[in-house]
PDB file of N, CA and C in Angstrom:
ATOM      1  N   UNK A   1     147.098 -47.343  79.715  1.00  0.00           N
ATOM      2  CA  UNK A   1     146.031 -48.337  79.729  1.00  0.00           C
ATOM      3  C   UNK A   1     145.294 -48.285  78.394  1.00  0.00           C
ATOM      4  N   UNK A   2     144.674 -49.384  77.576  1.00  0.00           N
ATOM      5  CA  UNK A   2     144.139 -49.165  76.839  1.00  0.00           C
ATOM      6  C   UNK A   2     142.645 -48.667  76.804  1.00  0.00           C
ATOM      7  N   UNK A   3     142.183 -48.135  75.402  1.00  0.00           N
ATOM      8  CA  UNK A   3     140.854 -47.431  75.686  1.00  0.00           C
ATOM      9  C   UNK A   3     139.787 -48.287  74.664  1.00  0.00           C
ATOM     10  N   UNK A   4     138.682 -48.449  75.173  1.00  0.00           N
ATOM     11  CA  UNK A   4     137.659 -48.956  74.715  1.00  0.00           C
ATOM     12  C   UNK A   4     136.374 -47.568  74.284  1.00  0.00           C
ATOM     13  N   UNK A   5     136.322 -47.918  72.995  1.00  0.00           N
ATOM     14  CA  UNK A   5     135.374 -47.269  72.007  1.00  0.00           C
ATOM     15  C   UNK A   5     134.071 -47.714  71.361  1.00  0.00           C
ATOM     16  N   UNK A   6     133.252 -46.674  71.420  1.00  0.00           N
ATOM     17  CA  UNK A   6     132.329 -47.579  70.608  1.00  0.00           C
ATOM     18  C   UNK A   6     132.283 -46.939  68.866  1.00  0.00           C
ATOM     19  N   UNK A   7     132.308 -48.479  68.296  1.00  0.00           N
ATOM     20  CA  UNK A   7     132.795 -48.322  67.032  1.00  0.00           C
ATOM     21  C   UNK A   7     131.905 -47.535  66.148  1.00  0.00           C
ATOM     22  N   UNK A   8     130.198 -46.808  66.591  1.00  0.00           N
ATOM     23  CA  UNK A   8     129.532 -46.461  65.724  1.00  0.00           C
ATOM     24  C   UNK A   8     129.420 -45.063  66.192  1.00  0.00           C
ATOM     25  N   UNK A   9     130.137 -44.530  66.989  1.00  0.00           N
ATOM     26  CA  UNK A   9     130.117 -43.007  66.881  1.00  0.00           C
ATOM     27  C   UNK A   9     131.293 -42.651  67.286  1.00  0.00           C
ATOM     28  N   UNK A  10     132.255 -43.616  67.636  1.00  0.00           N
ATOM     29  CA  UNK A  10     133.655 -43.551  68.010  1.00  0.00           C
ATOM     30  C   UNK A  10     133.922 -42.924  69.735  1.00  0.00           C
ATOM     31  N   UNK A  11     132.818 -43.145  70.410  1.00  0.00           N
ATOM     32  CA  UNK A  11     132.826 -42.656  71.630  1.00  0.00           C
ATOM     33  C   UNK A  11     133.534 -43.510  72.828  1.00  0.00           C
ATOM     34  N   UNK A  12     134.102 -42.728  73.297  1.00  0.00           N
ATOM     35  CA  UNK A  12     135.225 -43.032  74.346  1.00  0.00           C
ATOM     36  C   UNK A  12     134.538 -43.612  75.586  1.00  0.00           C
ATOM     37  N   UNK A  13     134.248 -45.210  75.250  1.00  0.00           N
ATOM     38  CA  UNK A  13     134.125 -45.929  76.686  1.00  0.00           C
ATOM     39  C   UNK A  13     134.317 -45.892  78.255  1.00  0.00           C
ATOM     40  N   UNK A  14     136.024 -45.849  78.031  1.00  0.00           N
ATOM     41  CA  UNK A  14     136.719 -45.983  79.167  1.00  0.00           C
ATOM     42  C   UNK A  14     138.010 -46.479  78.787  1.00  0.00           C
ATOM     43  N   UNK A  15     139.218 -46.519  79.690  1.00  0.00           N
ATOM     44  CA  UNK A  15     140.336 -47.349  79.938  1.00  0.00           C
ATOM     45  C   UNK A  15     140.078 -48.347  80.774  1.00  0.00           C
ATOM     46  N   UNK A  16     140.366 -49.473  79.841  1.00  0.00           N
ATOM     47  CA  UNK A  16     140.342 -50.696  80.792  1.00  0.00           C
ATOM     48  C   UNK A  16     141.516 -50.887  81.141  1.00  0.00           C
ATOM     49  N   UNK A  17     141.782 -52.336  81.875  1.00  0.00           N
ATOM     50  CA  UNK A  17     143.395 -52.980  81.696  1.00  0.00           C
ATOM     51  C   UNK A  17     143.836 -53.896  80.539  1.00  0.00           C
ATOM     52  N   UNK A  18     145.253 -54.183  80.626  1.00  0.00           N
ATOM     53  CA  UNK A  18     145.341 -54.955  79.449  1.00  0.00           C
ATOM     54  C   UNK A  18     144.740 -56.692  79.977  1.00  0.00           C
ATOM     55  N   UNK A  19     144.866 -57.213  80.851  1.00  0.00           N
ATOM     56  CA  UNK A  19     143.656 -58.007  81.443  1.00  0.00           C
ATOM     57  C   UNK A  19     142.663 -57.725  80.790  1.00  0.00           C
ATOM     58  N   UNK A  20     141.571 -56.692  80.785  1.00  0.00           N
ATOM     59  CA  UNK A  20     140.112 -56.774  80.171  1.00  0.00           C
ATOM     60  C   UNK A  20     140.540 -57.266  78.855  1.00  0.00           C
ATOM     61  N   UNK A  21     141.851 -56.618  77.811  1.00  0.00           N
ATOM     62  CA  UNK A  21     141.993 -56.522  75.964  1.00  0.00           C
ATOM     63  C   UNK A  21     142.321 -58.116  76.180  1.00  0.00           C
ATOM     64  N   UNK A  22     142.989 -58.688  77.022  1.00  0.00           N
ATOM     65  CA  UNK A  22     143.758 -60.089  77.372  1.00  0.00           C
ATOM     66  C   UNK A  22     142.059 -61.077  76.955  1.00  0.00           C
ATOM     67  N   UNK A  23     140.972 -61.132  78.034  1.00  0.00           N
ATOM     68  CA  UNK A  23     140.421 -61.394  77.758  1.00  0.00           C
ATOM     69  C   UNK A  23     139.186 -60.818  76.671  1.00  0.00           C
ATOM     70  N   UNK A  24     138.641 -60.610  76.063  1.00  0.00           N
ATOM     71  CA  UNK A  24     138.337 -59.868  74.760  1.00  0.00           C
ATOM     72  C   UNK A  24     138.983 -60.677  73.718  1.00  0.00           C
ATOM     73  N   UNK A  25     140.616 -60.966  73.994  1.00  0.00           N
ATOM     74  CA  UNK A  25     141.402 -61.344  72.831  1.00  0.00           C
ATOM     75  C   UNK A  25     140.512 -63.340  72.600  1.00  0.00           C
ATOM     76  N   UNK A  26     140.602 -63.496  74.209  1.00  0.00           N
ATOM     77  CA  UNK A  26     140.247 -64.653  73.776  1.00  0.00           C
ATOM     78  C   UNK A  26     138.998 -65.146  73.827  1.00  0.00           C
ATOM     79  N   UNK A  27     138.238 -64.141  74.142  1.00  0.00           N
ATOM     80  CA  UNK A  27     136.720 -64.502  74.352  1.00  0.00           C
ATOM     81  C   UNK A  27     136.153 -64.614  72.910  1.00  0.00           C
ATOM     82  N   UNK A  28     136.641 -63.937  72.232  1.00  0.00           N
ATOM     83  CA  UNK A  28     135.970 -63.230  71.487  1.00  0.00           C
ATOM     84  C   UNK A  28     136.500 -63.378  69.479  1.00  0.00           C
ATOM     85  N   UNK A  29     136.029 -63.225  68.868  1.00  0.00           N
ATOM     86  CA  UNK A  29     135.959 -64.001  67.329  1.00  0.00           C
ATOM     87  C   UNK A  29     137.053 -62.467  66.897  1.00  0.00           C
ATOM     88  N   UNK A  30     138.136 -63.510  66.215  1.00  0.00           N
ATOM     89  CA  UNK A  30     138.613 -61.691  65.705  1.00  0.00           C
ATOM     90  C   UNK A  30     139.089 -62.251  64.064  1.00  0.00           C
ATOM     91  N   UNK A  31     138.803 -61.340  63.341  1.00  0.00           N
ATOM     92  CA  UNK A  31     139.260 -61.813  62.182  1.00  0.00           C
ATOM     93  C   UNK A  31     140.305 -61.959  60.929  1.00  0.00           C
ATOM     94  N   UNK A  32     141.229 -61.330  62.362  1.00  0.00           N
ATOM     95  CA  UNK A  32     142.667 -61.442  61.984  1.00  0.00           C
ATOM     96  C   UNK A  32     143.358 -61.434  63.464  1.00  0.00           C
ATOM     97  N   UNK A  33     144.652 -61.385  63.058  1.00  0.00           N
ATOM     98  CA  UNK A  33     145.955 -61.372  64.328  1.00  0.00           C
ATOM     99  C   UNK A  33     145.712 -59.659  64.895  1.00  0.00           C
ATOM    100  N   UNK A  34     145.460 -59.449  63.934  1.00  0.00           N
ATOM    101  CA  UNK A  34     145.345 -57.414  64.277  1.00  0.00           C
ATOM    102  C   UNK A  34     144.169 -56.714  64.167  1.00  0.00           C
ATOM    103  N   UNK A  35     143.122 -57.752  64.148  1.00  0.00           N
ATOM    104  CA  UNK A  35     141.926 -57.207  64.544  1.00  0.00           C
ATOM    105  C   UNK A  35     141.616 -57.067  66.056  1.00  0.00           C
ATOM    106  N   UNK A  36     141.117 -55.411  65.967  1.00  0.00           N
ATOM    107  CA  UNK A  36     141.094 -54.878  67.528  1.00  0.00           C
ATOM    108  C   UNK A  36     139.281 -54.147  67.972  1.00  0.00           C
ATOM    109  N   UNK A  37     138.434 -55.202  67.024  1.00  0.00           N
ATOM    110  CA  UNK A  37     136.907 -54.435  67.174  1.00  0.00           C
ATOM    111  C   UNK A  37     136.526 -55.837  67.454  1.00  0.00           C
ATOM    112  N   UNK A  38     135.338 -55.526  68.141  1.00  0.00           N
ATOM    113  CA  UNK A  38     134.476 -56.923  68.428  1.00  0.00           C
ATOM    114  C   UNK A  38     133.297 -56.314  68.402  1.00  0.00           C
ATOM    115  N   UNK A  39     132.182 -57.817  68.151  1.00  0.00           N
ATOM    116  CA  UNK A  39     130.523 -57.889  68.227  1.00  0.00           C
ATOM    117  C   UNK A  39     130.211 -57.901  69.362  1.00  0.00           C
ATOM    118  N   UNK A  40     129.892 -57.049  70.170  1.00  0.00           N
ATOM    119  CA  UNK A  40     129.170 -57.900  71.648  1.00  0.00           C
ATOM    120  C   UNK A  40     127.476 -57.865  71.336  1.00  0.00           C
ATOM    121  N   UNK A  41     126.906 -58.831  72.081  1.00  0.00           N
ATOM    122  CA  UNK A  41     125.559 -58.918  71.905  1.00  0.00           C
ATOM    123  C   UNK A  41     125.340 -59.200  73.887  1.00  0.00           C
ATOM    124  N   UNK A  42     124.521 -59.226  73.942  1.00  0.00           N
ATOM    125  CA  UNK A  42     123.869 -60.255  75.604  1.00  0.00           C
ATOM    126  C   UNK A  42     124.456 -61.114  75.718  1.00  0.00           C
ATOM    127  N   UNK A  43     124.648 -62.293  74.756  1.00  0.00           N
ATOM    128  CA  UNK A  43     124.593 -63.338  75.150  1.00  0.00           C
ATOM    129  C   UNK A  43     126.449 -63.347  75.333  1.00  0.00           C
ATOM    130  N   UNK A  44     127.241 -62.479  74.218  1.00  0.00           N
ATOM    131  CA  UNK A  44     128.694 -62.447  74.881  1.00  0.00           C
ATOM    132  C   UNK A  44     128.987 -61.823  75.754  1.00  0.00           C
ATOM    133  N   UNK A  45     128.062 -60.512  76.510  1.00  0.00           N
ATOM    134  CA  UNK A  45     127.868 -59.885  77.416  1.00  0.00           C
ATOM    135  C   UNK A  45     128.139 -60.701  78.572  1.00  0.00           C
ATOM    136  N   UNK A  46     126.886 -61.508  78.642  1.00  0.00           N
ATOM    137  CA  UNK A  46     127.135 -62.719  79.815  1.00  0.00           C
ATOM    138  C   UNK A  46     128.279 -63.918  79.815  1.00  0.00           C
ATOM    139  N   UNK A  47     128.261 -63.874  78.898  1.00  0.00           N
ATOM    140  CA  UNK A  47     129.684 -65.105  78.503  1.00  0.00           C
ATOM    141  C   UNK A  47     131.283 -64.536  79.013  1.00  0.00           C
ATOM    142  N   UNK A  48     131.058 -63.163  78.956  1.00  0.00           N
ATOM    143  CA  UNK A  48     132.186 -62.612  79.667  1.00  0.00           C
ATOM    144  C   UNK A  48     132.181 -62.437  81.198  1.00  0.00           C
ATOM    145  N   UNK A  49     130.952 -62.013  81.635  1.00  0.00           N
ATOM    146  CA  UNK A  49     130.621 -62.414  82.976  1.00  0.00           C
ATOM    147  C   UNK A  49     131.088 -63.268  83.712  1.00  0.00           C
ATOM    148  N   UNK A  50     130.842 -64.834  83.071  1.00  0.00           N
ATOM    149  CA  UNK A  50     131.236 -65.568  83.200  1.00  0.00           C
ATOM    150  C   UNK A  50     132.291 -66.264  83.524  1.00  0.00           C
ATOM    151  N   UNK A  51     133.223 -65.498  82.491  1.00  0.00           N
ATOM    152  CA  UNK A  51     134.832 -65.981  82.394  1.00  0.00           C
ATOM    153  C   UNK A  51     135.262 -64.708  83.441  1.00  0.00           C
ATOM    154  N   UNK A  52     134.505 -64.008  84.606  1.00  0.00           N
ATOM    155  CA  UNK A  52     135.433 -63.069  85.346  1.00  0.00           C
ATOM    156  C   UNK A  52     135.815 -61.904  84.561  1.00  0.00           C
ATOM    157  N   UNK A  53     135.166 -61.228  83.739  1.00  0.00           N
ATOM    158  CA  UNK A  53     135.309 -59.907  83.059  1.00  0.00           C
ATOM    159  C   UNK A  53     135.236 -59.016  84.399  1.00  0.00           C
ATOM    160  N   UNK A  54     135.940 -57.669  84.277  1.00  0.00           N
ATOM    161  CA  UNK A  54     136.223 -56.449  85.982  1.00  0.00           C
ATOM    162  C   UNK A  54     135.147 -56.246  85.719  1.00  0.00           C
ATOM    163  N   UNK A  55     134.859 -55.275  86.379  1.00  0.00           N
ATOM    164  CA  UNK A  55     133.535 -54.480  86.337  1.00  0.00           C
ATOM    165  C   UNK A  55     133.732 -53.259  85.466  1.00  0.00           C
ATOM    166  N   UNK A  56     135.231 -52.697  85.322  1.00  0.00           N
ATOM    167  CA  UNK A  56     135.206 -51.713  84.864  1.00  0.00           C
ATOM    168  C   UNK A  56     134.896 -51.775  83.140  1.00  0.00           C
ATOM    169  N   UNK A  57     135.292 -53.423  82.741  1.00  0.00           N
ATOM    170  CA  UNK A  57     135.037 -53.642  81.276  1.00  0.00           C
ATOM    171  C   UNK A  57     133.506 -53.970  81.216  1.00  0.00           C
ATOM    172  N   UNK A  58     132.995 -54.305  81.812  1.00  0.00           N
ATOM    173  CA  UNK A  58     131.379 -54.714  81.655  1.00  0.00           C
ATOM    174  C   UNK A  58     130.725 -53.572  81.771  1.00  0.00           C
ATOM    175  N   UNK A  59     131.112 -52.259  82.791  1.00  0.00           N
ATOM    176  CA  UNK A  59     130.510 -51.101  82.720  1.00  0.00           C
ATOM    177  C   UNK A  59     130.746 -50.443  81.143  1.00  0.00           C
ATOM    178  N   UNK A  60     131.438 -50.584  80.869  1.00  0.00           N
ATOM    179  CA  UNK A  60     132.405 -49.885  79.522  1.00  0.00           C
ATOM    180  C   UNK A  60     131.489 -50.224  78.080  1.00  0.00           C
ATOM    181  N   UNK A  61     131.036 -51.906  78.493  1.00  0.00           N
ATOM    182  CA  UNK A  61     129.887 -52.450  77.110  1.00  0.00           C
ATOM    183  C   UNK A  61     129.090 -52.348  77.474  1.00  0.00           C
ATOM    184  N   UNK A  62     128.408 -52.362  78.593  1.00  0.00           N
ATOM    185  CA  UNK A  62     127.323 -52.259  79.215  1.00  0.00           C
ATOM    186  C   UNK A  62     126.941 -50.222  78.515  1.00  0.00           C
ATOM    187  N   UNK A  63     127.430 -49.510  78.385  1.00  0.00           N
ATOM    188  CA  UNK A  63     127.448 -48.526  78.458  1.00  0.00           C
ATOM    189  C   UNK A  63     127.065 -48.165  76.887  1.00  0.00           C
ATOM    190  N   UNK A  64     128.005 -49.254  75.746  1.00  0.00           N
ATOM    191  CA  UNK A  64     127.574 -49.575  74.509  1.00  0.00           C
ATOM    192  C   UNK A  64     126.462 -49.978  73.664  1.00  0.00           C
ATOM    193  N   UNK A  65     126.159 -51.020  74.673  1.00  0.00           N
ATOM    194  CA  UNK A  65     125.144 -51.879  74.068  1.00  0.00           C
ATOM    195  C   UNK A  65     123.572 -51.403  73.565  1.00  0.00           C
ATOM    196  N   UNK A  66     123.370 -51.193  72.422  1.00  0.00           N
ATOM    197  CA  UNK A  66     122.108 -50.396  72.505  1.00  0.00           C
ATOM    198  C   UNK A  66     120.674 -51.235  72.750  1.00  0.00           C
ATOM    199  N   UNK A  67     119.829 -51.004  72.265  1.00  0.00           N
ATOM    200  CA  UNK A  67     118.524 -51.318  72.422  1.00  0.00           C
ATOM    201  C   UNK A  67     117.859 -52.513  71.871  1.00  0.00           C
ATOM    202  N   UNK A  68     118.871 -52.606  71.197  1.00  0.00           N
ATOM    203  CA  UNK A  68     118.651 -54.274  70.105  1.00  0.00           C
ATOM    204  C   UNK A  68     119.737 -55.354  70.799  1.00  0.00           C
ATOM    205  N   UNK A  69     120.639 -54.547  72.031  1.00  0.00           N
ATOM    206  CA  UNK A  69     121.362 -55.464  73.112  1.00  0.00           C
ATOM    207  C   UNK A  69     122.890 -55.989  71.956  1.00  0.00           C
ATOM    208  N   UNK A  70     122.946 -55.299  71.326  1.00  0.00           N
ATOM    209  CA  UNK A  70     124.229 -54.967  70.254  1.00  0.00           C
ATOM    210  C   UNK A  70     124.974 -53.981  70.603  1.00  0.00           C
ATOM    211  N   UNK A  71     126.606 -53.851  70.503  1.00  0.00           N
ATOM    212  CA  UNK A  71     127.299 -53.207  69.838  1.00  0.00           C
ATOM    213  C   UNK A  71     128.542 -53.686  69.311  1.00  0.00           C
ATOM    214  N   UNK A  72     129.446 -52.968  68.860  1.00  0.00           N
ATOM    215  CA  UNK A  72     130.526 -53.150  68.168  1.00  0.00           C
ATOM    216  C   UNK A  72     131.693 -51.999  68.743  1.00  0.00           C
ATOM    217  N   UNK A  73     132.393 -52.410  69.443  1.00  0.00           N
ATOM    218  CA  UNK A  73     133.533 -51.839  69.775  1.00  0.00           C
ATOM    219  C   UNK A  73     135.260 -52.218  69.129  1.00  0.00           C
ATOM    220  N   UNK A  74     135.656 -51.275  69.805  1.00  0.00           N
ATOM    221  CA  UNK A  74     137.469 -51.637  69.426  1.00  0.00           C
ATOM    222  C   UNK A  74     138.220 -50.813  70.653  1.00  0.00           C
ATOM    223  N   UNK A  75     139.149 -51.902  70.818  1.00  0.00           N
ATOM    224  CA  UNK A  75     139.989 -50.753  71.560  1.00  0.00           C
ATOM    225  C   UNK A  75     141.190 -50.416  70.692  1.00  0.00           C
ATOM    226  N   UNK A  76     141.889 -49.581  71.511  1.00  0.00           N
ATOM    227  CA  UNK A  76     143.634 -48.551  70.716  1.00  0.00           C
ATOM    228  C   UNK A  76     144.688 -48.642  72.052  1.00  0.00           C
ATOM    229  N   UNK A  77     145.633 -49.073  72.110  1.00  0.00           N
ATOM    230  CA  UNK A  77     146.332 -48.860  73.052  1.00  0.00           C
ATOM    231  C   UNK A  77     146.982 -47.705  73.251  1.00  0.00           C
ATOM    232  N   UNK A  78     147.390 -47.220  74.730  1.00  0.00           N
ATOM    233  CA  UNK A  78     147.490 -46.204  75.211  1.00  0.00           C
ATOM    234  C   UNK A  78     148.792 -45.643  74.578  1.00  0.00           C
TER     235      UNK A  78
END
């Protein structure tokens, strides 16, 4: 399964499914074909909500997101 990180201390999120990276891929701004980090803020927080994100990926950013309701993750496949 792949693992979700957070990109500013490199701390180990969780394993999501490839479903959660599936959506991520398309939710979300990447700035290449092989870019594997994203911006989340609130407002993509909820936007993933939205589109049916598990719980286990929303716990995973939810877990990221700091105090300014930012972070920056990546995942690595398993």
């Amino acid at each position: 399964m792949p693992k979700l990180y957070d990109k500013s201390d490199n701390r180990l999120l969780g394993q999501v499914s490839q479903a959660d990276v599936d959506l991520l891929v398309a939710r979300l701004e990447e700035e290449s074909s092989h870019d594997r980090d994203y911006y989340v803020d609130n407002d993509t927080f909820l936007a993933l909500i939205e589109a049916g994100a598990s719980s286990t990926l929303l716990d995973a950013l939810k877990s990221a997101i700091d105090l300014n309701g930012e972070a920056d993750v990546r995942w690595e496949a398993d």
